[in-house]
Protein backbone atom coordinates (compact mmCIF):
# COMPACT_ATOMS: atom_id res chain seq x y z
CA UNK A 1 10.55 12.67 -9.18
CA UNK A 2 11.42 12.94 -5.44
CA UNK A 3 9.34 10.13 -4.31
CA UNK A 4 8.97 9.73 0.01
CA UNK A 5 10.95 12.99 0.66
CA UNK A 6 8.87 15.41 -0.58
CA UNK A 7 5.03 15.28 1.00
CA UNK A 8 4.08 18.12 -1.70
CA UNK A 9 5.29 15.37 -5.02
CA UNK A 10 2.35 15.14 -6.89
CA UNK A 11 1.59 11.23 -7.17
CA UNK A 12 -1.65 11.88 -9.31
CA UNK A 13 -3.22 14.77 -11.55
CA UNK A 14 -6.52 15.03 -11.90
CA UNK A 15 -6.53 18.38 -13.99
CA UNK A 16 -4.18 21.20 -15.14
CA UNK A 17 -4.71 23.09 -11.81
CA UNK A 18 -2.14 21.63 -9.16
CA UNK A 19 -4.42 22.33 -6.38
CA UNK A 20 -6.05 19.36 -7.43
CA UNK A 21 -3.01 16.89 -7.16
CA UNK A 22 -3.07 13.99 -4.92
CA UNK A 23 0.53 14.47 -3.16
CA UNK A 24 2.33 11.97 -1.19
CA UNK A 25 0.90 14.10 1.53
CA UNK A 26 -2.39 13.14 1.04
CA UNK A 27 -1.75 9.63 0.69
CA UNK A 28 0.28 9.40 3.92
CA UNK A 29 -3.14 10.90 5.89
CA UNK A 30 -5.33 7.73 4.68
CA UNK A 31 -7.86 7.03 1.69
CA UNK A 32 -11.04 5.84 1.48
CA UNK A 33 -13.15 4.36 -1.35
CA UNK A 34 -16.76 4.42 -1.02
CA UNK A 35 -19.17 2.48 -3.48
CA UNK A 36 -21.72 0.23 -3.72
CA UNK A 37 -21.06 -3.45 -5.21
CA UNK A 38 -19.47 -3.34 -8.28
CA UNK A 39 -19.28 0.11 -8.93
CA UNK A 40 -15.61 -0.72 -10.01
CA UNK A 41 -13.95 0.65 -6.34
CA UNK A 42 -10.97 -2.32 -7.43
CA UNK A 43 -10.85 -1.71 -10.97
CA UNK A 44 -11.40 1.98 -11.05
CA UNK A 45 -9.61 4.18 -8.38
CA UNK A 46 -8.06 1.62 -6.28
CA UNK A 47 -6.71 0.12 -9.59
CA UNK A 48 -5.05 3.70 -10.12
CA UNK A 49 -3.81 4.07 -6.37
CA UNK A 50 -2.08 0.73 -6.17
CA UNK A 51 0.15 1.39 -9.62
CA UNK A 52 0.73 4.92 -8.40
CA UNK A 53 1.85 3.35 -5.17
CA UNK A 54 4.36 0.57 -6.68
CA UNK A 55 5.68 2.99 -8.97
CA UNK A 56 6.37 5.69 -6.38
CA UNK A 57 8.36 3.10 -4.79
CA UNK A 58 5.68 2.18 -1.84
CA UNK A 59 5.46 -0.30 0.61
CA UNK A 60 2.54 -1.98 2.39
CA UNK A 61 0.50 -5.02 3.31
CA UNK A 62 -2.15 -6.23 1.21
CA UNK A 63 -5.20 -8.18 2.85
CA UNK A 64 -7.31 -10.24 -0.16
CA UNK A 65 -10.75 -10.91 -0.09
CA UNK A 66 -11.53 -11.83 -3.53
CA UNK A 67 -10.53 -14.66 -4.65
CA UNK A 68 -8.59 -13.06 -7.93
CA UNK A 69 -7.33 -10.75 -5.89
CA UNK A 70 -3.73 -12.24 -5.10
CA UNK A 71 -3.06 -12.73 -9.36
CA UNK A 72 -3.99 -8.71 -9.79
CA UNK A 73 -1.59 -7.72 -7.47
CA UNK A 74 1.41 -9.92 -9.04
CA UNK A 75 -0.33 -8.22 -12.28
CA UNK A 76 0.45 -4.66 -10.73
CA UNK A 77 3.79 -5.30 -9.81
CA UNK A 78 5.09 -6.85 -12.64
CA UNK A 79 3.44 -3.89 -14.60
CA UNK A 80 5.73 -1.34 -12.56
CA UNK A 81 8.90 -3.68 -12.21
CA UNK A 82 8.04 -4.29 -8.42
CA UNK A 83 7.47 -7.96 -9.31
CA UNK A 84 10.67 -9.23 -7.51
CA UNK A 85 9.90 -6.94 -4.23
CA UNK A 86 6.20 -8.84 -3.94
CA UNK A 87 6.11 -11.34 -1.21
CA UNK A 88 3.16 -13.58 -1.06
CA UNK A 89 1.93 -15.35 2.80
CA UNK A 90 -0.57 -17.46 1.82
CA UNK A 91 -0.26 -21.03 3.99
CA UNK A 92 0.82 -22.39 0.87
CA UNK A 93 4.37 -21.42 0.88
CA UNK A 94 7.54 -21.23 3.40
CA UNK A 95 6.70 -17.18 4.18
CA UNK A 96 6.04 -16.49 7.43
CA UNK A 97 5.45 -13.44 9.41
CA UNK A 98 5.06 -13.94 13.49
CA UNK A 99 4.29 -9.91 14.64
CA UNK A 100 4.48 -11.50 18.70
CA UNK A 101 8.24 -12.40 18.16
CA UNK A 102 9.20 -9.09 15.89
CA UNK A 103 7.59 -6.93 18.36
CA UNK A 104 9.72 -8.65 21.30
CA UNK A 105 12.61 -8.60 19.16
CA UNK A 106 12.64 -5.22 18.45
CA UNK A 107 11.17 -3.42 21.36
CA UNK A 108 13.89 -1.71 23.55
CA UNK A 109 14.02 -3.63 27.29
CA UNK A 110 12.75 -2.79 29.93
CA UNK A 111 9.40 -2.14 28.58
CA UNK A 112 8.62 1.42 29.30
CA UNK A 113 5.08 2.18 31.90
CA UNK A 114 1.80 2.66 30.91
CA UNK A 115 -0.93 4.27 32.77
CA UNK A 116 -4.40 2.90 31.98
């Protein structure tokens, strides 16, 4: 498959029709889960996104609130071979991230203006 250089790869299929594919497209413009508690949002469709995502080759930044949560992500990437790509900042460990001194680091001097 031509994972992140085609928008119109289809990362899911939902029928035999290809206007319903999900393409990389549409997962570049957002998604959004709605349901009530435990409706199975985590188990059900975000459990589908975030293998489709590790096995297209994705990166991102996951934020857990559940307490499990951490253990089913290593769980996902191990499942699609992204288990030595998974980096885990938890206050715990030696992994640190400090945005403030990447952003200075990596914004091109001088600063450009801004009009507020």
């Amino acid at each position: 498959m031509d994972y992140l250089h085609n928008p119109d790869t289809a990362l899911l299929r939902f029928s035999k029709n290809s206007k319903d594919d999900w393409l990389i497209d549409d997962a570049f413009k957002g998604t959004c889960i709605f349901g009530s508690t435990g409706s199975g949002k985590s188990s059900g469709s975000g459990h589908a996104l975030a293998k489709t995502f590790l096995q297209a080759g994705f990166g991102g930044l996951v934020l857990c609130a559940k307490p499990n949560e951490a253990d089913t992500w290593r769980n996902y990437c191990k499942e699609t071979g992204q288990e030595n790509s998974l980096i885990v900042m938890n206050g715990k460990g030696g992994k640190r991230f400090n945005f403030l001194d990447y952003e200075l680091a990596t914004t091109p001097r001088p600063l450009p203006l801004t009009h507020l």
